[in-house]
N, C-alpha and C. Protein backbone atom coordinates (compact mmCIF):
# COMPACT_ATOMS: atom_id res chain seq x y z
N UNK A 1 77.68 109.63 103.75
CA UNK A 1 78.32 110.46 102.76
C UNK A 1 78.22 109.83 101.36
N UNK A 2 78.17 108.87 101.19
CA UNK A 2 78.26 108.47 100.29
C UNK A 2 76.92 107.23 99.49
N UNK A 3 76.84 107.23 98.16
CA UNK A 3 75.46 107.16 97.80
C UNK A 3 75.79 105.07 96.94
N UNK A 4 74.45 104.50 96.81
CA UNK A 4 75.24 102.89 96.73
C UNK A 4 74.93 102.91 95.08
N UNK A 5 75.71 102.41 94.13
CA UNK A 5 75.55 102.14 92.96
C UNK A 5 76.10 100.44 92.68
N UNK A 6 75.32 100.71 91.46
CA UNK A 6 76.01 99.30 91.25
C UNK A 6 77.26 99.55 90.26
N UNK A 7 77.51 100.42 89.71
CA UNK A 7 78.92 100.55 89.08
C UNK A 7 80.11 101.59 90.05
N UNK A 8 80.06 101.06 91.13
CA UNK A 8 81.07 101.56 91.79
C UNK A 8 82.14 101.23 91.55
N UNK A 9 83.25 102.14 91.74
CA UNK A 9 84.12 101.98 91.12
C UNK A 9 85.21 101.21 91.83
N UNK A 10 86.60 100.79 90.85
CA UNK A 10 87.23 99.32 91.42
C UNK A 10 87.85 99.77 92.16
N UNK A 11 88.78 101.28 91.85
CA UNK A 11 89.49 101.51 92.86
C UNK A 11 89.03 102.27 94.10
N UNK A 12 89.17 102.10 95.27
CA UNK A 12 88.49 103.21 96.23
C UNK A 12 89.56 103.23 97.60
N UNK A 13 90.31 103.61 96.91
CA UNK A 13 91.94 104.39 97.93
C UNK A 13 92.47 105.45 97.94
N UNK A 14 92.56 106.09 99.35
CA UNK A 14 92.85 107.71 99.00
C UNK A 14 94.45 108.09 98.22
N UNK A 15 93.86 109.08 97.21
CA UNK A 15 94.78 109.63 96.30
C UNK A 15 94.94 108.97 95.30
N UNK A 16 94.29 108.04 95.06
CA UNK A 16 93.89 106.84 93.96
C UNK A 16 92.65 107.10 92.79
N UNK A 17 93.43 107.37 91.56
CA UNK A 17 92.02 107.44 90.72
C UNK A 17 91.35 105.81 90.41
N UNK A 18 89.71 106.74 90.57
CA UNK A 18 88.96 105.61 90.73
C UNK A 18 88.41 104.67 90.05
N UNK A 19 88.86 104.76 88.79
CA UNK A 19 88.92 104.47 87.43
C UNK A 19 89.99 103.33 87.15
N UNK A 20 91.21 103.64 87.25
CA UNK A 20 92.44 102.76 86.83
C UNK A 20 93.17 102.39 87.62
N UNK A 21 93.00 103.10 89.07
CA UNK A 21 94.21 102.53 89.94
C UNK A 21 95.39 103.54 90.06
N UNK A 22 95.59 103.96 89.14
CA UNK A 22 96.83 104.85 89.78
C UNK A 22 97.19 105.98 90.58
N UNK A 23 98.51 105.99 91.41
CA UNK A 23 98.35 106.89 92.54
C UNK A 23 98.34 108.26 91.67
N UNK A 24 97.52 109.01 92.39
CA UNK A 24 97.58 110.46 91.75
C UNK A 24 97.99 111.53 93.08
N UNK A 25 98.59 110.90 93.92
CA UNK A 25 99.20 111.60 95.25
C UNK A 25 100.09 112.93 94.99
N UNK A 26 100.54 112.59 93.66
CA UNK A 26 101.84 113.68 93.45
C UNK A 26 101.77 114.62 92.56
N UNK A 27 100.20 114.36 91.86
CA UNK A 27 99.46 115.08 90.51
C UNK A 27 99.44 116.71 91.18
N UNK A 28 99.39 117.25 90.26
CA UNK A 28 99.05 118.82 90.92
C UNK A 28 98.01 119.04 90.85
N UNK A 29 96.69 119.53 92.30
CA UNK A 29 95.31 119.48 91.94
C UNK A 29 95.07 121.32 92.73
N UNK A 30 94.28 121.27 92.43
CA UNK A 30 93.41 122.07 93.71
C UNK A 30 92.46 121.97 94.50
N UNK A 31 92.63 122.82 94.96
CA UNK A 31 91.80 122.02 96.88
C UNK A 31 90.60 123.44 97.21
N UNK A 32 89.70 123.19 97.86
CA UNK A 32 88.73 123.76 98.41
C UNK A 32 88.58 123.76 99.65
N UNK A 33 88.60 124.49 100.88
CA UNK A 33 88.79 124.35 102.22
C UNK A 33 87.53 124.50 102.41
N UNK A 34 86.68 123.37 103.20
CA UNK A 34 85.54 123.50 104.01
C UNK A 34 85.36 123.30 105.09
N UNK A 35 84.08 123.79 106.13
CA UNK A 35 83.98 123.99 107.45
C UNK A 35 84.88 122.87 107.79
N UNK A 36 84.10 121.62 107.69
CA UNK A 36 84.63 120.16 108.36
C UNK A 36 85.09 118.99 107.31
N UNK A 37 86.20 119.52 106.18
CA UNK A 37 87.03 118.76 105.02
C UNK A 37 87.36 119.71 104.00
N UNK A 38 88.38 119.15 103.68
CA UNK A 38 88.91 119.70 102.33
C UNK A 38 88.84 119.04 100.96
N UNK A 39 88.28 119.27 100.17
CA UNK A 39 88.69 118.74 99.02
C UNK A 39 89.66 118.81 97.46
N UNK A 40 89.84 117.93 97.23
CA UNK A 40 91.25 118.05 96.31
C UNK A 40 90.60 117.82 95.30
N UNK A 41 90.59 118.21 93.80
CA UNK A 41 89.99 118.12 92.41
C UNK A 41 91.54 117.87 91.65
N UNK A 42 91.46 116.66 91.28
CA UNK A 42 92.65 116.41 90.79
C UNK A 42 92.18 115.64 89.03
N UNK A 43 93.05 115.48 88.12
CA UNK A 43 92.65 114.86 86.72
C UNK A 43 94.05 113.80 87.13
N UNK A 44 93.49 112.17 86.43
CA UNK A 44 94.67 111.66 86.66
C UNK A 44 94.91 111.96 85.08
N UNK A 45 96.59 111.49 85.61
CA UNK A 45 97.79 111.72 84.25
C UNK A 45 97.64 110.45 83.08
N UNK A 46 97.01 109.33 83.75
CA UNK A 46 97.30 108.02 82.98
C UNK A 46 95.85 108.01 82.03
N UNK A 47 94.36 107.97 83.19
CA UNK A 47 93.29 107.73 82.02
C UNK A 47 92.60 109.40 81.63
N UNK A 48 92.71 110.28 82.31
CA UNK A 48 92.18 111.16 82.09
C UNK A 48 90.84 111.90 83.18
N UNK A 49 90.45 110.93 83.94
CA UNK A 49 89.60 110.90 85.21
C UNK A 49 89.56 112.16 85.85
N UNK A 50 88.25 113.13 85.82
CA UNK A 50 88.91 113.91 86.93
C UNK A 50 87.95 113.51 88.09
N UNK A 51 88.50 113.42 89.39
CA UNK A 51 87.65 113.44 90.67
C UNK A 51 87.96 113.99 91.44
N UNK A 52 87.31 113.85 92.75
CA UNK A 52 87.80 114.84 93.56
C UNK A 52 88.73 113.95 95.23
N UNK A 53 89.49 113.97 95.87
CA UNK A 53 89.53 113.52 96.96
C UNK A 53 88.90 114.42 98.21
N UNK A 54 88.27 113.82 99.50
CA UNK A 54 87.88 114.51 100.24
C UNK A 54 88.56 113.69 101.67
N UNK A 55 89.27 114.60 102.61
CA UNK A 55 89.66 115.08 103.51
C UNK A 55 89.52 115.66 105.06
N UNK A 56 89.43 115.16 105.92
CA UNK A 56 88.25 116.07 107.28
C UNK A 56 90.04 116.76 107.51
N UNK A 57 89.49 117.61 108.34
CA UNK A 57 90.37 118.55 108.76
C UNK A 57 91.76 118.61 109.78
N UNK A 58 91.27 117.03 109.79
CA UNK A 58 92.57 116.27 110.12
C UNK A 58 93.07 115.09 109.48
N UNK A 59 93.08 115.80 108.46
CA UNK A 59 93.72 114.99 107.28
C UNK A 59 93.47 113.22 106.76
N UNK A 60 92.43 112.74 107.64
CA UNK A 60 92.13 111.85 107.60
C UNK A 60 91.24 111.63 106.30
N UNK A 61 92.05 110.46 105.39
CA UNK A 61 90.88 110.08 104.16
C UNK A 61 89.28 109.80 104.35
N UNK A 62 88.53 110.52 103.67
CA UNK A 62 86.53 110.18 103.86
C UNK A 62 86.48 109.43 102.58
N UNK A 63 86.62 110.16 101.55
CA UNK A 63 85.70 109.50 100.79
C UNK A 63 85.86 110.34 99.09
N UNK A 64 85.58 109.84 98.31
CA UNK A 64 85.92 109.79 96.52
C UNK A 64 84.54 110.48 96.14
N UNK A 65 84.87 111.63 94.92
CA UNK A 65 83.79 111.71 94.04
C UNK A 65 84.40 111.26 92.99
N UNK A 66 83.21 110.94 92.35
CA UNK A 66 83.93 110.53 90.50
C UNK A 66 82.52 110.50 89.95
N UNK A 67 82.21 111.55 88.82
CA UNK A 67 80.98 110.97 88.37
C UNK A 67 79.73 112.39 88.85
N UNK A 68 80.10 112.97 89.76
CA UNK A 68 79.39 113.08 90.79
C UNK A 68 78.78 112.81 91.79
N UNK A 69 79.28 111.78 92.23
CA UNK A 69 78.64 110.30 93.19
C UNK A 69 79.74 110.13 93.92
N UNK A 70 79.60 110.55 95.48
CA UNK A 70 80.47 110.42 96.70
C UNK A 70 80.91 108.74 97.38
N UNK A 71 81.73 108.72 97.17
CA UNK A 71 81.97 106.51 97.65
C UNK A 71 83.25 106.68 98.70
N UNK A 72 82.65 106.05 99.71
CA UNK A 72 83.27 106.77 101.22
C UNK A 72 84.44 105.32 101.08
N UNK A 73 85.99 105.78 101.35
CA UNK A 73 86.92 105.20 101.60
C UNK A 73 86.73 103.92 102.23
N UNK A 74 87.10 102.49 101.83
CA UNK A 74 86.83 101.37 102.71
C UNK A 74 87.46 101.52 104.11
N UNK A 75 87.00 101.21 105.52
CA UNK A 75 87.85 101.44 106.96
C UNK A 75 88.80 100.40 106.61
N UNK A 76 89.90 100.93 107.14
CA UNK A 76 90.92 99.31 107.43
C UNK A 76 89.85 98.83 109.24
N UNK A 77 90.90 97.82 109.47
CA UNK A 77 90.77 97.62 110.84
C UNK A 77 92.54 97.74 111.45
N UNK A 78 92.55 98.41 112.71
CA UNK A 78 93.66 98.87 113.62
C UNK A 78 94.47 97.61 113.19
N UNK A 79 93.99 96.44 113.59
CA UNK A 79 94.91 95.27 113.71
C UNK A 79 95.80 95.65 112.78
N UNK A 80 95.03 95.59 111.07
CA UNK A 80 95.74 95.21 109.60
C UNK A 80 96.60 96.74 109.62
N UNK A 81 96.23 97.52 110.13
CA UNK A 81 97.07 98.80 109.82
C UNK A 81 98.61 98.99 110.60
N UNK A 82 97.93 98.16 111.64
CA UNK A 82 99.58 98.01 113.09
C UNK A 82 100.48 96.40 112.45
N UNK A 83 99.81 95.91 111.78
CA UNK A 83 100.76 94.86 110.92
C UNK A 83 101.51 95.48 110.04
N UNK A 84 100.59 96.07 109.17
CA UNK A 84 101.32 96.36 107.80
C UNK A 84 102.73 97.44 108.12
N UNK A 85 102.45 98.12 109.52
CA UNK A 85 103.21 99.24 110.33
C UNK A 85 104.82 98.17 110.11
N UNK A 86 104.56 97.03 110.98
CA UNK A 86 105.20 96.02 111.64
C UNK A 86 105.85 95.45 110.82
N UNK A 87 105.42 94.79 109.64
CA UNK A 87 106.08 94.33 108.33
C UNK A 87 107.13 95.55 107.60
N UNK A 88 106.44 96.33 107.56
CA UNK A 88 107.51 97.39 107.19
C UNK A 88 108.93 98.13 107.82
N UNK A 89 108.36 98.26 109.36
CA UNK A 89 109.91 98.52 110.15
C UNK A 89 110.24 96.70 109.95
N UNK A 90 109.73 96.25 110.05
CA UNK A 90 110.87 94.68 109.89
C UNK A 90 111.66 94.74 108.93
N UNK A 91 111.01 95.44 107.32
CA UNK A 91 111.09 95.27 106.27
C UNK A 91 112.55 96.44 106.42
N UNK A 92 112.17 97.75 106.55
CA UNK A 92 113.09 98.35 106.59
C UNK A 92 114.70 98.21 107.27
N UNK A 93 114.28 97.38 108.68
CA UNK A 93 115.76 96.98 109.84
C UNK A 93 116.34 95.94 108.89
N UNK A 94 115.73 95.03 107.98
CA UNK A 94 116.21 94.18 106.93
C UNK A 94 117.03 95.11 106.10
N UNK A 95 116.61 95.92 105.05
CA UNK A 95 117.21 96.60 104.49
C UNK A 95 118.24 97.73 105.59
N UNK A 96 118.64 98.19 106.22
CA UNK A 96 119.57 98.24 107.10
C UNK A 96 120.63 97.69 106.93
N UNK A 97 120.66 96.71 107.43
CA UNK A 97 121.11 95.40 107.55
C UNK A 97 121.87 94.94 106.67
N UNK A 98 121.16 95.06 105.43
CA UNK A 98 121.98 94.78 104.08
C UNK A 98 122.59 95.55 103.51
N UNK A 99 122.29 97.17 104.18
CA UNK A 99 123.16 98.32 103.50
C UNK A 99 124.20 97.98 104.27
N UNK A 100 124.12 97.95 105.63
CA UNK A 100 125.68 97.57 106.59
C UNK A 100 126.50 97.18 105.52
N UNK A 101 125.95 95.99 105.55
CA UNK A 101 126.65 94.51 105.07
C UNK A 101 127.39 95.06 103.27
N UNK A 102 127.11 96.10 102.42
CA UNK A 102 126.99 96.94 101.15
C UNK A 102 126.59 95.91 100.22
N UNK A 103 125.27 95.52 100.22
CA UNK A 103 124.25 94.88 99.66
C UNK A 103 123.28 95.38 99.22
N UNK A 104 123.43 96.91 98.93
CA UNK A 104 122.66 97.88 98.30
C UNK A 104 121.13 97.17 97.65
N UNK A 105 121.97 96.52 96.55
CA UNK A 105 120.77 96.06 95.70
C UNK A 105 119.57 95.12 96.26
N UNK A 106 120.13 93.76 97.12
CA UNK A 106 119.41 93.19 98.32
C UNK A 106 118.67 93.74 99.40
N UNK A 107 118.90 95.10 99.67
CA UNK A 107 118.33 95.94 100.39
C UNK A 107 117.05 96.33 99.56
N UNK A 108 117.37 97.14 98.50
CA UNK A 108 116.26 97.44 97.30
C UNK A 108 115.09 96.45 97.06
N UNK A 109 115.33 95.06 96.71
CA UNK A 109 114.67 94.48 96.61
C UNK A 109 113.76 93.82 97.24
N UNK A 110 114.14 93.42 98.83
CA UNK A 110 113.40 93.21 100.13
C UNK A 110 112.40 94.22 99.99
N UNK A 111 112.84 95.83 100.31
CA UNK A 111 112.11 96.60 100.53
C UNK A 111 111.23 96.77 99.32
N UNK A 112 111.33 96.68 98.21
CA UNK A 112 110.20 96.48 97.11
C UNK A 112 109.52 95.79 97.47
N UNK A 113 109.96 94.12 97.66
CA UNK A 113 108.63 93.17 98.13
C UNK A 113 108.14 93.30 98.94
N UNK A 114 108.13 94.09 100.23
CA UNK A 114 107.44 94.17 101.14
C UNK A 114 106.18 95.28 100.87
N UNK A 115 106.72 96.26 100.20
CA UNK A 115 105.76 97.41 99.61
C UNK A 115 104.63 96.61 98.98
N UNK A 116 105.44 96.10 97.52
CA UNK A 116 104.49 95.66 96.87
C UNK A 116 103.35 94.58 97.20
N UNK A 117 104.18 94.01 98.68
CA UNK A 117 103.11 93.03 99.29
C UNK A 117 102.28 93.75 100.21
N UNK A 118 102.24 94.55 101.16
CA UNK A 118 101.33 95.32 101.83
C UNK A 118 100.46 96.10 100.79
N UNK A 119 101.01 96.54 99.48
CA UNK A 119 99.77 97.15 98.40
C UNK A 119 99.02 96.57 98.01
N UNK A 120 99.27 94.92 98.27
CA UNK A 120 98.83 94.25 97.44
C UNK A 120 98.60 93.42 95.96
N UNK A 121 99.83 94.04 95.43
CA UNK A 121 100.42 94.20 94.04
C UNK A 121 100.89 92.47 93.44
């Protein structure tokens, strides 16, 4: 699906413009329904980018246009995806825990670092 350049772009995560990084998950786009994917034509809000996201028909992320040039989503591997799963209900029974306890804000903040550490941030 997708074609090799040498200016590929930095970001390549679904709902992610591919340009700057930012999520454009919540942008309002429109979509195109095809046999076997859908695609989403979205402009991000921050640099101006428009691309497209593409979709198989079970909702599973394929792959980015930008440019006109298709750049197929990196695979995770199961392992890193059933961790990051794992860190997060940990992350969350933590924050639990601290709401019990009315540690609101300690709750907040766990659960930030754990986000921001599975994003990578």
């Amino acid at each position: 699906m997708s074609q090799a350049r040498k200016d590929k772009p930095t970001h390549l995560a679904p709902w992610t413009c591919p340009k700057c990084g930012e999520h454009c998950g919540g942008v309002d786009h429109s979509y195109k329904d095809y046999v076997e994917s859908v695609r989403y034509s979205i402009t991000c809000p921050k640099c101006g980018c428009w691309f497209h996201h593409y979709e198989t028909v079970t909702y599973e992320p394929a792959c980015v246009e930008v440019d006109g040039v298709q750049y197929d989503y990196p695979q995770e591997s199961e392992n890193a995806t059933e961790d990051r799963d794992s860190e997060l209900l940990s992350a969350a029974e933590r924050v639990l825990a601290n709401w019990s306890c009315g540690d609101l804000a300690a709750a907040v903040r766990e659960l930030d670092r754990v986000v921001k550490e599975i994003k990578g941030a």
